[in-house]
Protein backbone atom coordinates (compact mmCIF):
# COMPACT_ATOMS: atom_id res chain seq x y z
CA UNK A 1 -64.79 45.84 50.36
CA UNK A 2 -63.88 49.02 48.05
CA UNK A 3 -65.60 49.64 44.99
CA UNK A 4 -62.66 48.23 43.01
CA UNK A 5 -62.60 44.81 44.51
CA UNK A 6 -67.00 44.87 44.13
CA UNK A 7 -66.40 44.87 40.26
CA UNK A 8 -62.76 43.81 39.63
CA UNK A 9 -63.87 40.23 38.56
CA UNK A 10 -66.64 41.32 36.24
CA UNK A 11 -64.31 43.84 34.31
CA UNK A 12 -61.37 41.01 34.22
CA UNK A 13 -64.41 39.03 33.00
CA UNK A 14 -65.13 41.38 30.59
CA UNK A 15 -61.32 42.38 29.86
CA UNK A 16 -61.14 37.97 28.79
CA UNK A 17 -64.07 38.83 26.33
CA UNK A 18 -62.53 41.89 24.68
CA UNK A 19 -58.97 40.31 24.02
CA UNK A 20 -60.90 37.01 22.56
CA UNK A 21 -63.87 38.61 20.62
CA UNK A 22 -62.21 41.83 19.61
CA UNK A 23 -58.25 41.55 19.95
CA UNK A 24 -57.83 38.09 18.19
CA UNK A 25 -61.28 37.47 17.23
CA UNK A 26 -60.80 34.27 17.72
CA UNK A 27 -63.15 31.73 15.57
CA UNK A 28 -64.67 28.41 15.52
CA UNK A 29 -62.41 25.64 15.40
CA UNK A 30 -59.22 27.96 15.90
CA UNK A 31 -56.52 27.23 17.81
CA UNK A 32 -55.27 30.05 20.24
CA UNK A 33 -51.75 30.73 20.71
CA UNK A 34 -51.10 32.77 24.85
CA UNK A 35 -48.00 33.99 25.51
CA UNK A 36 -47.87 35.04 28.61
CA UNK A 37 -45.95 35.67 32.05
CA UNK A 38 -46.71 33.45 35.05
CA UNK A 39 -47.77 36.36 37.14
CA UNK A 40 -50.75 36.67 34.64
CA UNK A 41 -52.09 33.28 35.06
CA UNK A 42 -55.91 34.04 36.64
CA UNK A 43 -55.63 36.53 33.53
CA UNK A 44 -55.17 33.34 30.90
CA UNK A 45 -57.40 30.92 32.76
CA UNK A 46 -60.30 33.28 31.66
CA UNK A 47 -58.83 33.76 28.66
CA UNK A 48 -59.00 30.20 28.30
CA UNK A 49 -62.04 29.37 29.60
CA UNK A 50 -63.52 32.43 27.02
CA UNK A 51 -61.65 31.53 24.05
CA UNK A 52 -62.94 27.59 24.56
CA UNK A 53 -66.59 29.14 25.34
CA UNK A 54 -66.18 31.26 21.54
CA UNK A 55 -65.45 28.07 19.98
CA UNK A 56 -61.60 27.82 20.22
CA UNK A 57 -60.19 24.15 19.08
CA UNK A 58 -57.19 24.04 21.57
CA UNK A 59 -55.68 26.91 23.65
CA UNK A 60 -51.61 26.39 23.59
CA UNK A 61 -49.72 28.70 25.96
CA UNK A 62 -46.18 29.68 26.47
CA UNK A 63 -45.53 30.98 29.96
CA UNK A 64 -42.33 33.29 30.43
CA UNK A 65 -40.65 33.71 34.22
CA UNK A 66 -38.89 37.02 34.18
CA UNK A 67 -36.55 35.51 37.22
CA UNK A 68 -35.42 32.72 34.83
CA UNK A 69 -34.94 35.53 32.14
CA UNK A 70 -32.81 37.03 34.44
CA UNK A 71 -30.86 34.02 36.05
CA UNK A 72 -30.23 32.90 32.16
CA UNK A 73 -28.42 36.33 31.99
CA UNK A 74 -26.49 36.14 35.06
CA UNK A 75 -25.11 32.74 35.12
CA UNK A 76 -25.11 30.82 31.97
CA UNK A 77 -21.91 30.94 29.38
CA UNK A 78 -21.82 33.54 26.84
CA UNK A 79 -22.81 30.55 23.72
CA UNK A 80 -26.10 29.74 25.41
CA UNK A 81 -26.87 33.43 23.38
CA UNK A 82 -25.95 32.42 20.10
CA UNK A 83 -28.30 29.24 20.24
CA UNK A 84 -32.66 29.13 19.39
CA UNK A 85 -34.62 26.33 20.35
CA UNK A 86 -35.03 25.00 16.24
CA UNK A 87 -37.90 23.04 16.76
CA UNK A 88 -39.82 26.38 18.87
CA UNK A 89 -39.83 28.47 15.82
CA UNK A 90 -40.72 25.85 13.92
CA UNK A 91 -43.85 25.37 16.07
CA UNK A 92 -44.92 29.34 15.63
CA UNK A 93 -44.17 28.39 11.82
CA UNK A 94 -46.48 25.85 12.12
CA UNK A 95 -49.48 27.24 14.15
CA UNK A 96 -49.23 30.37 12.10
CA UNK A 97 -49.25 27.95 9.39
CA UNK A 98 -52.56 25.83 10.50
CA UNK A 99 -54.55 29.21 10.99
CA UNK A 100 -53.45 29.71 14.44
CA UNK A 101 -53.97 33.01 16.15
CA UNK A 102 -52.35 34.65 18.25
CA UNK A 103 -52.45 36.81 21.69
CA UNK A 104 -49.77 38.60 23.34
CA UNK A 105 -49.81 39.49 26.85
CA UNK A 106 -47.31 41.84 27.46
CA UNK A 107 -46.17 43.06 30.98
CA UNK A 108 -42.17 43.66 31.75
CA UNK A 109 -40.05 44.67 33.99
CA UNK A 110 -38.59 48.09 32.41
CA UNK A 111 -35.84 47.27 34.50
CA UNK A 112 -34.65 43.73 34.86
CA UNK A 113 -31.92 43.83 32.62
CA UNK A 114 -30.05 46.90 33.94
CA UNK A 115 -27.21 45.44 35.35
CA UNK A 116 -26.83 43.11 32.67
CA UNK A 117 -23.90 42.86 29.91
CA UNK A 118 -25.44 45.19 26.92
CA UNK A 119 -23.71 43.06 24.12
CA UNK A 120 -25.22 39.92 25.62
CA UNK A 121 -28.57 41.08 25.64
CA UNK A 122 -28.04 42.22 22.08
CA UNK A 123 -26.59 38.91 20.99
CA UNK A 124 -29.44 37.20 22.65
CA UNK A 125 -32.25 39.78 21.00
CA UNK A 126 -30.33 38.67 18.08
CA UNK A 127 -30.42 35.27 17.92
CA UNK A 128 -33.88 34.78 18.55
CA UNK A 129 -35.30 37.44 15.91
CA UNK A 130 -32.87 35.29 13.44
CA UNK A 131 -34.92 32.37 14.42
CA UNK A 132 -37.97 33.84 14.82
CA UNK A 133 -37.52 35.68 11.37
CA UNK A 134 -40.43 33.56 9.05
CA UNK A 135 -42.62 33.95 12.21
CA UNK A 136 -42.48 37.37 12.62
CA UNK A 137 -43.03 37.70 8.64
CA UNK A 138 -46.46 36.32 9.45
CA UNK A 139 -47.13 38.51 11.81
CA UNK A 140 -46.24 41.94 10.04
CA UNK A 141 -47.96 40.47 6.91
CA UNK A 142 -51.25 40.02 8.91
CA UNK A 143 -51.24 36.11 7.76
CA UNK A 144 -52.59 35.50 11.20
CA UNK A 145 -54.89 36.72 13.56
CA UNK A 146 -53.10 38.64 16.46
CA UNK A 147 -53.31 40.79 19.47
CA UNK A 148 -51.17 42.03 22.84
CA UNK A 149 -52.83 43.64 25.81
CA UNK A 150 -51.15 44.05 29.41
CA UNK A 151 -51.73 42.92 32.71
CA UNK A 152 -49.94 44.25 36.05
CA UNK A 153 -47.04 42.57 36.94
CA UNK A 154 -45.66 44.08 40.53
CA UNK A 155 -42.23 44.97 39.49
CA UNK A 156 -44.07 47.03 36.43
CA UNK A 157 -46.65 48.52 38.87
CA UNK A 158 -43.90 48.98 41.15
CA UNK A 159 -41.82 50.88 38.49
CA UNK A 160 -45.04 53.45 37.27
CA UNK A 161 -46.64 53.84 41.24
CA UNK A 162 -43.18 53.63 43.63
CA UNK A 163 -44.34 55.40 46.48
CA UNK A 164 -47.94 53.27 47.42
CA UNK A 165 -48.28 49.52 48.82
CA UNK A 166 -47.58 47.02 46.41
CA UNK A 167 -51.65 46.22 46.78
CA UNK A 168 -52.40 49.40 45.85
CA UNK A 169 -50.34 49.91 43.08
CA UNK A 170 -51.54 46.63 41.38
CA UNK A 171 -54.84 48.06 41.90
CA UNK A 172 -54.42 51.62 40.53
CA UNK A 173 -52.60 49.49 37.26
CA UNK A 174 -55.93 47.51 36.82
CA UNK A 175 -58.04 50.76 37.38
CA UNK A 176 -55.45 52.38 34.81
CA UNK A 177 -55.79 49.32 32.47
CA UNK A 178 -59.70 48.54 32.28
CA UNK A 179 -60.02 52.75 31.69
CA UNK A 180 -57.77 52.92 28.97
CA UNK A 181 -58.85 49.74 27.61
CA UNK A 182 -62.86 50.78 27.65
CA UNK A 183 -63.56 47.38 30.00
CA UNK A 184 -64.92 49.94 32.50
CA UNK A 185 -67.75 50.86 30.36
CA UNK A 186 -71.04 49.13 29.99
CA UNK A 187 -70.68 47.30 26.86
CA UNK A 188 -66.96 47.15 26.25
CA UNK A 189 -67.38 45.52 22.88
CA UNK A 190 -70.12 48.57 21.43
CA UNK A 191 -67.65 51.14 22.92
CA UNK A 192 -64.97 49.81 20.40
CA UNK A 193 -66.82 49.64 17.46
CA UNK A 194 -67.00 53.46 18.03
CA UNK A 195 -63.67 54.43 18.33
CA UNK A 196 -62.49 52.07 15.24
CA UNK A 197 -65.17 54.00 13.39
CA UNK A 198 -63.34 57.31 14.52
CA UNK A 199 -59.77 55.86 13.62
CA UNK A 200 -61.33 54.93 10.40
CA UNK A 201 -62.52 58.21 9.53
CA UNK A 202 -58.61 58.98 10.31
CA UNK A 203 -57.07 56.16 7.68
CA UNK A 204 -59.97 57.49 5.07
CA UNK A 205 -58.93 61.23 4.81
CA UNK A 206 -55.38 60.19 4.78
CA UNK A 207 -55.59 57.41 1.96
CA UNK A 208 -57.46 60.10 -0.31
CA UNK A 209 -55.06 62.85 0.37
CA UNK A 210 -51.85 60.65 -0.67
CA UNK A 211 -49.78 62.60 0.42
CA UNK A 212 -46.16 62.59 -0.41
CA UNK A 213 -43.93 63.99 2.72
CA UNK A 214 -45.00 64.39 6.09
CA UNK A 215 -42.82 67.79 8.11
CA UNK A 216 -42.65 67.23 11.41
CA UNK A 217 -41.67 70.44 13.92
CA UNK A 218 -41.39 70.15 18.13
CA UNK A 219 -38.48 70.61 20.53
CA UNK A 220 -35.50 69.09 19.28
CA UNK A 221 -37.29 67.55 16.48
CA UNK A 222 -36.93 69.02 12.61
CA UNK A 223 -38.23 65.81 10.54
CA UNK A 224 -39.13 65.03 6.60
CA UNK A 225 -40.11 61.75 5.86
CA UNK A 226 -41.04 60.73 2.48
CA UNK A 227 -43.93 58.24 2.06
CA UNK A 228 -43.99 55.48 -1.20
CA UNK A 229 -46.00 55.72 -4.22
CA UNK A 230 -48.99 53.41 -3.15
CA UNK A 231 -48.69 53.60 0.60
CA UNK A 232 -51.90 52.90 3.01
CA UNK A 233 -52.70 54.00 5.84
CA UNK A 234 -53.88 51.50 8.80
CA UNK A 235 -55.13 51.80 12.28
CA UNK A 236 -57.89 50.50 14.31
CA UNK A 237 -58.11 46.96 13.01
CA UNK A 238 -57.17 45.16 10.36
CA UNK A 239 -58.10 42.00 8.09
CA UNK A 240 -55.96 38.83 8.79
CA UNK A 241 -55.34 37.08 4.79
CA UNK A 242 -57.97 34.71 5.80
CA UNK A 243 -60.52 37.68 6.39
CA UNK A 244 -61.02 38.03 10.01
CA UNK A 245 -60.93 41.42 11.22
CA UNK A 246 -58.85 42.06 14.61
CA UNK A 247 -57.35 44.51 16.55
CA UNK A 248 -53.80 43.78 17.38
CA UNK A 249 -53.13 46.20 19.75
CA UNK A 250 -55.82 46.74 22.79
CA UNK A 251 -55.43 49.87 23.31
CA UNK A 252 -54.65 51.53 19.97
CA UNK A 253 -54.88 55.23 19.29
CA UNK A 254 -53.12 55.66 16.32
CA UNK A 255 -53.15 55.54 12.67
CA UNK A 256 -50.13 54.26 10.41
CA UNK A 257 -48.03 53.69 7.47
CA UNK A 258 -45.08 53.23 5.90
CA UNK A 259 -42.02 55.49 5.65
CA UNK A 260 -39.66 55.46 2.44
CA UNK A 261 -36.44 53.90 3.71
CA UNK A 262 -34.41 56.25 1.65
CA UNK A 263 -36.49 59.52 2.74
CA UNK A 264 -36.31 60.24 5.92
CA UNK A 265 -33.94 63.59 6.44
CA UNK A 266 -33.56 65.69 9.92
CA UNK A 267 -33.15 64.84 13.58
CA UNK A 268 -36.24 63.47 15.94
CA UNK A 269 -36.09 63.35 19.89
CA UNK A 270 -37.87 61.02 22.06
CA UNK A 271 -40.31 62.65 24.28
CA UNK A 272 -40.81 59.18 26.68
CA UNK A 273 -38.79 56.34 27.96
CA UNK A 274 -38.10 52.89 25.55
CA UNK A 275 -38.71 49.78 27.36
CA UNK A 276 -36.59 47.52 25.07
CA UNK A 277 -35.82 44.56 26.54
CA UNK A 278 -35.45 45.00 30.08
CA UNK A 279 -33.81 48.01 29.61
CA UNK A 280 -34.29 51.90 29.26
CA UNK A 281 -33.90 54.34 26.56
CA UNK A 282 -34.39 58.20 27.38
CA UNK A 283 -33.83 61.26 26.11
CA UNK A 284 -32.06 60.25 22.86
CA UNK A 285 -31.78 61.40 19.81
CA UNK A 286 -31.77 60.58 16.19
CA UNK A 287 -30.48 62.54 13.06
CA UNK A 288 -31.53 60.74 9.71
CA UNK A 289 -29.51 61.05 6.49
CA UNK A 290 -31.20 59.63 2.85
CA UNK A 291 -33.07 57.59 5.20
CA UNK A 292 -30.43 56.37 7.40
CA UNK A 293 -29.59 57.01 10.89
CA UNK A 294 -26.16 59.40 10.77
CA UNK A 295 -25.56 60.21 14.70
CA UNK A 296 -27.32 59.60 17.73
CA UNK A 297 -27.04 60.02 21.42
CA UNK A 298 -29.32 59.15 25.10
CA UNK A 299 -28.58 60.76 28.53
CA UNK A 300 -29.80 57.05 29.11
CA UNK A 301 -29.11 53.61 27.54
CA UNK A 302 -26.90 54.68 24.89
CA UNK A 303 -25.03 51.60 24.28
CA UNK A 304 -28.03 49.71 24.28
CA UNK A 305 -29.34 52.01 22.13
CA UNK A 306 -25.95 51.60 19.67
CA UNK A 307 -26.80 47.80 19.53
CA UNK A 308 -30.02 48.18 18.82
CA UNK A 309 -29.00 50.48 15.91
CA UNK A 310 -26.02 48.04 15.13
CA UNK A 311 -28.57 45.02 14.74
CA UNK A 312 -28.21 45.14 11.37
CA UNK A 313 -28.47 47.43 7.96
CA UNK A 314 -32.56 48.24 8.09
CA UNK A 315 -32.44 48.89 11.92
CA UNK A 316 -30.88 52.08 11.50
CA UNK A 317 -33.93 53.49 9.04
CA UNK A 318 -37.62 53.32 9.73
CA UNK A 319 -40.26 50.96 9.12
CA UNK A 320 -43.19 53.05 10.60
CA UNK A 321 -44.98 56.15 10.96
CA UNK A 322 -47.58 57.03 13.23
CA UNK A 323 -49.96 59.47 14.26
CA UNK A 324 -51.61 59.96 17.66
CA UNK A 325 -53.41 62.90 19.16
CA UNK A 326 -51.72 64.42 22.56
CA UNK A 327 -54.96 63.92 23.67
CA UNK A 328 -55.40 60.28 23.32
CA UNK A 329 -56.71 58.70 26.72
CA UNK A 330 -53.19 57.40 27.66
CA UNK A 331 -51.75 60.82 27.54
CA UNK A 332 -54.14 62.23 29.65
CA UNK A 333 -53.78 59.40 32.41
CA UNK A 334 -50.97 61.49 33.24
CA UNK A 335 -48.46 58.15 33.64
CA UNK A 336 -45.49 56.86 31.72
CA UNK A 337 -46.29 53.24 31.69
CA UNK A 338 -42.63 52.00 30.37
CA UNK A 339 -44.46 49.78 28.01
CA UNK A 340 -44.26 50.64 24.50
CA UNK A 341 -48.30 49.08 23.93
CA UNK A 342 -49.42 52.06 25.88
CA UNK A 343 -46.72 54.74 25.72
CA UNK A 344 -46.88 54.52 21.91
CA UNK A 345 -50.62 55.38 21.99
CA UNK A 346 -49.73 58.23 24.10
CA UNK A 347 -47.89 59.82 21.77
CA UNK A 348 -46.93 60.01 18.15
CA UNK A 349 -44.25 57.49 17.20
CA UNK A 350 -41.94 56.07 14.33
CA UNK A 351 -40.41 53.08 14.54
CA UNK A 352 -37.04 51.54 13.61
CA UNK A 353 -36.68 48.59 11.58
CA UNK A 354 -39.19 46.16 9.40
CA UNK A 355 -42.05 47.90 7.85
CA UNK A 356 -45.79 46.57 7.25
CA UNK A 357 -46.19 44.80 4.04
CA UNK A 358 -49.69 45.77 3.90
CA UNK A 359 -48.68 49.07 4.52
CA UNK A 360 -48.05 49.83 0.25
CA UNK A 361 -50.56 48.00 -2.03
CA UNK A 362 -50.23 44.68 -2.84
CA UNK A 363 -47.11 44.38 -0.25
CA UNK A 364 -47.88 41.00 1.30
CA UNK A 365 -47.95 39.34 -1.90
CA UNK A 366 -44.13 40.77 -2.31
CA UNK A 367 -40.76 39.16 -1.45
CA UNK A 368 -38.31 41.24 0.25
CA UNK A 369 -36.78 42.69 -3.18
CA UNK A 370 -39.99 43.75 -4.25
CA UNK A 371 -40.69 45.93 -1.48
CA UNK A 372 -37.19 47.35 -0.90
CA UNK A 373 -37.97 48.67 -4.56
CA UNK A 374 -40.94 50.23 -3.68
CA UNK A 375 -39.47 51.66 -0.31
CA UNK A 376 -40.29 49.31 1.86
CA UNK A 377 -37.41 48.50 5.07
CA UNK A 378 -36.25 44.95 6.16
CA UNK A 379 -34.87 43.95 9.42
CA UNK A 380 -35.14 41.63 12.27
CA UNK A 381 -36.36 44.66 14.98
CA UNK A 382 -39.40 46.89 14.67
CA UNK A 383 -39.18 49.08 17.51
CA UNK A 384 -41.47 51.91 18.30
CA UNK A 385 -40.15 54.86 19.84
CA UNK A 386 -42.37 57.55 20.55
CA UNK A 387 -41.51 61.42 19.56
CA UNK A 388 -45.05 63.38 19.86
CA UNK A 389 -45.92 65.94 21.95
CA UNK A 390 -48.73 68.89 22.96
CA UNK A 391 -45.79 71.00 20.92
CA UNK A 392 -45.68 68.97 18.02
CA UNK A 393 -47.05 70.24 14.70
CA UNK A 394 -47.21 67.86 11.80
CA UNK A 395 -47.74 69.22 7.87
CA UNK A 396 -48.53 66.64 5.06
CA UNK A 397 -47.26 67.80 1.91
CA UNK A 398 -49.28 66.78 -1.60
CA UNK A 399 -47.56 65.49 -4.77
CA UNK A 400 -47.45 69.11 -5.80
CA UNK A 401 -45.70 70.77 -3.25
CA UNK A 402 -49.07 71.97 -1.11
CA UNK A 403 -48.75 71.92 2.47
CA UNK A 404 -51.49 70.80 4.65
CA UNK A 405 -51.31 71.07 8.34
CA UNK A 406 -52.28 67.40 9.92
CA UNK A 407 -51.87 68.50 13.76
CA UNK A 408 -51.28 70.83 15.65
CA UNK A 409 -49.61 71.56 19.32
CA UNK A 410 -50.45 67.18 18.93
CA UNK A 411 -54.10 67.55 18.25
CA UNK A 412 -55.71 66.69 14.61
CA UNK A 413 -56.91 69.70 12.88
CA UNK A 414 -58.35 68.13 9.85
């Protein structure tokens, strides 16, 4: 038996723990909310069986079969996309609603929707983040507790390791995953409290220097983005509204905030793949106007980059910065995982779309005027896309016109 297999069910064990007691924090007499794919169902049975042990109420789970996704896709008529299950997003409404919370277990197929119509995947995306819309609200708001981690699903494995056994490439995932993740450690749990500490440290010096503009310079990328009077930097973990703190993504590298719709000027370009929604986005492009995407272009997925961009009127501007050192632990794995969770803590990112409400002071106690005045972006996407790089260089600028260098060749230097 190889080393892996001796301690695989102790650190899946101990992978359970971290996702309940850190990611969602789940506490007594809470109901947990899984969504999850059927592949990762020894995953959710200790999950379960941890989240029940902490003191969990009820465990509800939603189990997604990518071949179903795909058989939806292939076969039925073009108005099963235009139609959401009413009384499904008025369940999330409702568990969000009861104190719910709420874990994520994200593991696609980068490509399962390659061959499919692009417009009907759009339409589809589109329906259900129409639906979905109050839900989601929660979510960004931080109304509820919530997390996503991964597990390996073969056809992901199979996409990041192509050339090993489908055994071994499940393996090297897991290795990949319970590295990244800390689970491999001793005490999983102490080893986080360290590095949110060290993010913290990150959010602190950024929140007193307030700074106006952040300049962004790499290959292909000349970038000014204008932050809000008031903004706040996150990152680590967070506070749900009733007070719990979690961390809702496991792993997280970076620190973020929010972006003034309106002041985002120069061109960006991606420096790894977008997973979005079965599909891939590479090597594209984006050159922002006032805040607004003006022209863009891919050597791969451009039209379903166009309809992502075509969504609607916020999903052409940005609803997040971020900041991640080159040498966070998921750049130096070496892989492109094809799942934004991981690739965006590789790598500096922005993302398109709805911003964080508790991103700008008092923001979740705003409606959706209110925080388009003070510069914050509505939509039904928020999609990360990540743009850093060991060439990237990143100045913030002060309310009087003093430029401080933040990183440089991707590595903090304050």
């Amino acid at each position: 038996m190889s080393e892996f297999e001796n301690t695989f069910e102790t650190n899946l064990q101990k992978y359970a723990e971290l996702a309940v007691k850190v990611g969602v924090n789940i506490q007594q007499g809470q109901t947990l909310v899984i969504n999850a794919p059927i592949e990762a169902s020894d995953f959710v049975h200790k999950v379960t069986k941890t989240a029940y042990q902490a003191g969990a109420k009820n465990v509800h789970v939603e189990w997604n079969d990518e071949t179903l996704t795909l058989l939806k896709f292939q076969h039925a008529p073009d108005e099963a996309f235009t139609a959401f299950p009413t009384w499904k997003a008025k369940g999330f409404e409702e568990m969000a609603e009861d104190d719910a919370a709420f874990l994520t277990i994200h593991a696609s197929n980068p490509d399962l929707l390659k061959e499919v119509d692009p417009k009907k995947v759009a339409t589809a995306n589109k329906t259900r983040a129409k639906a979905m819309y109050t839900f989601s609200t929660y979510i960004k708001s931080s109304k509820v507790s919530w997390s996503i981690v991964s597990v390996p699903t073969k056809d992901w494995a199979k996409k990041i390791f192509p050339d090993v056994s489908e055994k071994a490439r499940i393996e090297k995932l897991w290795q990949s995953i319970f590295s990244i993740t800390r689970v491999d450690q001793d005490d999983p749990v102490h080893a986080w409290h360290q590095h949110l500490e060290t993010l913290k440290s990150k959010v602190e010096y950024m929140n007193d220097k307030k700074f106006a503009k952040l300049h962004y310079s790499g290959p292909g990328t000349d970038l000014s983005i204008e932050l809000p009077q008031g903004h706040v930097w996150l990152g680590g973990g967070e506070k749900s509204q009733n007070g719990v703190f979690t961390v809702p993504n496991m792993p997280t590298e970076e620190i973020f905030t929010m972006p003034h719709k309106d002041g985002v000027n120069g061109t960006v370009k991606s420096t790894k793949p977008l997973n979005y929604s079965g599909n891939l986005i590479d090597e594209f492009q984006l050159t922002f106007k006032d805040g607004k995407v003006v022209d863009f272009d891919a050597e791969q997925g451009y039209n379903i980059l166009k309809d992502l961009l075509d969504t609607d009127e916020g999903a052409r501007r940005l609803g997040e910065v971020a900041l991640v050192p080159h040498s966070s632990p998921i750049s130096q794995s070496g892989l492109i995982f094809y799942n934004t969770l991981y690739d965006e803590n590789a790598s500096s990112h922005l993302a398109l779309g709805a911003t964080y409400p508790n991103c700008i002071e008092g923001g979740t106690k705003m409606d959706k005027e209110d925080l388009a005045q003070k510069g914050g972006n509505d939509s039904l996407i928020h999609v990360d896309f990540m743009m850093g790089s060991a060439e990237m260089n990143v100045d913030g600028e002060t309310l009087d016109g003093q430029r401080i260098a933040l990183m440089r060749n991707g590595e903090w230097v304050i």
